[in-house]
Protein backbone atom coordinates (compact mmCIF):
# COMPACT_ATOMS: atom_id res chain seq x y z
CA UNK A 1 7.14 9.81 -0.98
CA UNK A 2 6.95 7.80 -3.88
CA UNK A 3 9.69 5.40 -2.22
CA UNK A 4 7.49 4.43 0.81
CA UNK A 5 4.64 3.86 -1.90
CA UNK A 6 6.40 1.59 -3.92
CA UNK A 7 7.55 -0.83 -0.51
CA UNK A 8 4.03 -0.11 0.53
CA UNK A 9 2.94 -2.04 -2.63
CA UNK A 10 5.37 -4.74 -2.56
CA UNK A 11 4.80 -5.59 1.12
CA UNK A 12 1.07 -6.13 0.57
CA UNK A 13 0.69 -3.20 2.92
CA UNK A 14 -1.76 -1.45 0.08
CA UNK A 15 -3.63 -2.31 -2.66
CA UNK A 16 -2.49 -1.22 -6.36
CA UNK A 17 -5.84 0.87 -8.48
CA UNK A 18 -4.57 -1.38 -10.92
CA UNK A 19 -2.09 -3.78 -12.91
CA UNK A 20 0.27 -6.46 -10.42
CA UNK A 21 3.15 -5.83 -8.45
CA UNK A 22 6.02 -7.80 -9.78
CA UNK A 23 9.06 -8.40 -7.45
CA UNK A 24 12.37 -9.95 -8.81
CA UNK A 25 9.65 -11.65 -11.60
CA UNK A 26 6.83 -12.54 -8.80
CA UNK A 27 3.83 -11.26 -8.49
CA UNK A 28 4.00 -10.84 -4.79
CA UNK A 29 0.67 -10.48 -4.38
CA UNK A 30 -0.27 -13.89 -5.09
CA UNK A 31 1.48 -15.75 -2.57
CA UNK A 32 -0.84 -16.65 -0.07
CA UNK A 33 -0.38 -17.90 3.84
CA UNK A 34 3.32 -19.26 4.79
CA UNK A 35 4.88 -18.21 1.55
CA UNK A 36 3.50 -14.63 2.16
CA UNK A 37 4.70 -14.69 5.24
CA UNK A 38 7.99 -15.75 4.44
CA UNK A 39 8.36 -12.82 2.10
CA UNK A 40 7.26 -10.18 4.56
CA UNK A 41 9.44 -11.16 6.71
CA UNK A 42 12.80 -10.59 4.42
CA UNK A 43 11.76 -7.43 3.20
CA UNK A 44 11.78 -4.00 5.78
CA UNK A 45 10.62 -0.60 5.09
CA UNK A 46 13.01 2.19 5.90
CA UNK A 47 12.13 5.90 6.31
CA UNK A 48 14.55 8.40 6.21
CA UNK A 49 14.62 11.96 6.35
CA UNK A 50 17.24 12.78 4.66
CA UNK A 51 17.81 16.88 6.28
CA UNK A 52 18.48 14.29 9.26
CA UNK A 53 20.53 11.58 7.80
CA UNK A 54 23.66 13.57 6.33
CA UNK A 55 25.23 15.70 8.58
CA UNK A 56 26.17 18.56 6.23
CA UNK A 57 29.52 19.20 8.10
CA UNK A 58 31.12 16.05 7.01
CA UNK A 59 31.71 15.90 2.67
CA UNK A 60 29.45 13.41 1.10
CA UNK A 61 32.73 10.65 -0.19
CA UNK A 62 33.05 10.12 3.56
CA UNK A 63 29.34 9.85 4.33
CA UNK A 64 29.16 7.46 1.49
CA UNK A 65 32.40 5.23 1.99
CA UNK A 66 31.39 4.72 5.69
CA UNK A 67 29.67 1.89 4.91
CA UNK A 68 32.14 0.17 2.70
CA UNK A 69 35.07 1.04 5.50
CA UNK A 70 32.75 -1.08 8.11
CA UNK A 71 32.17 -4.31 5.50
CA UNK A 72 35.51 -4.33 4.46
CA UNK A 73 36.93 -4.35 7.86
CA UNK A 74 34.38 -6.88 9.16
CA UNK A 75 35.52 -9.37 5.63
């Protein structure tokens, strides 16, 4: 849960108690209008359930080289 808290913050989509929300050295939640915008728009949230995501029949190297299989052959 903590995962979908944390992009919560960062996207704006909450508030913080307290303290800032610093992003790759920005505090992304002074940006205001366009700019905020802008930075919404690059960043996604992704839930995942993971009991659904790996198929436990198939051994976790291939699960986790799948991806690099796909970019390499696309390079």
């Amino acid at each position: 849960m903590w995962q979908s808290t944390t992009a919560r913050l960062v996207l704006g989509l909450i508030e913080p108690d307290a303290g800032d929300v610093i992003f790759e050295d920005q505090d992304v939640r002074r940006p205001g209008g366009k700019d905020r915008q802008a930075f919404r728009a690059t960043c996604r949230l992704v839930f995942q359930d993971p009991f659904r995501a790996l198929n436990p029949l198939i051994v976790i190297a291939r699960i986790s080289s799948f991806p690099l299989m796909v970019h390499a052959s696309s390079g």
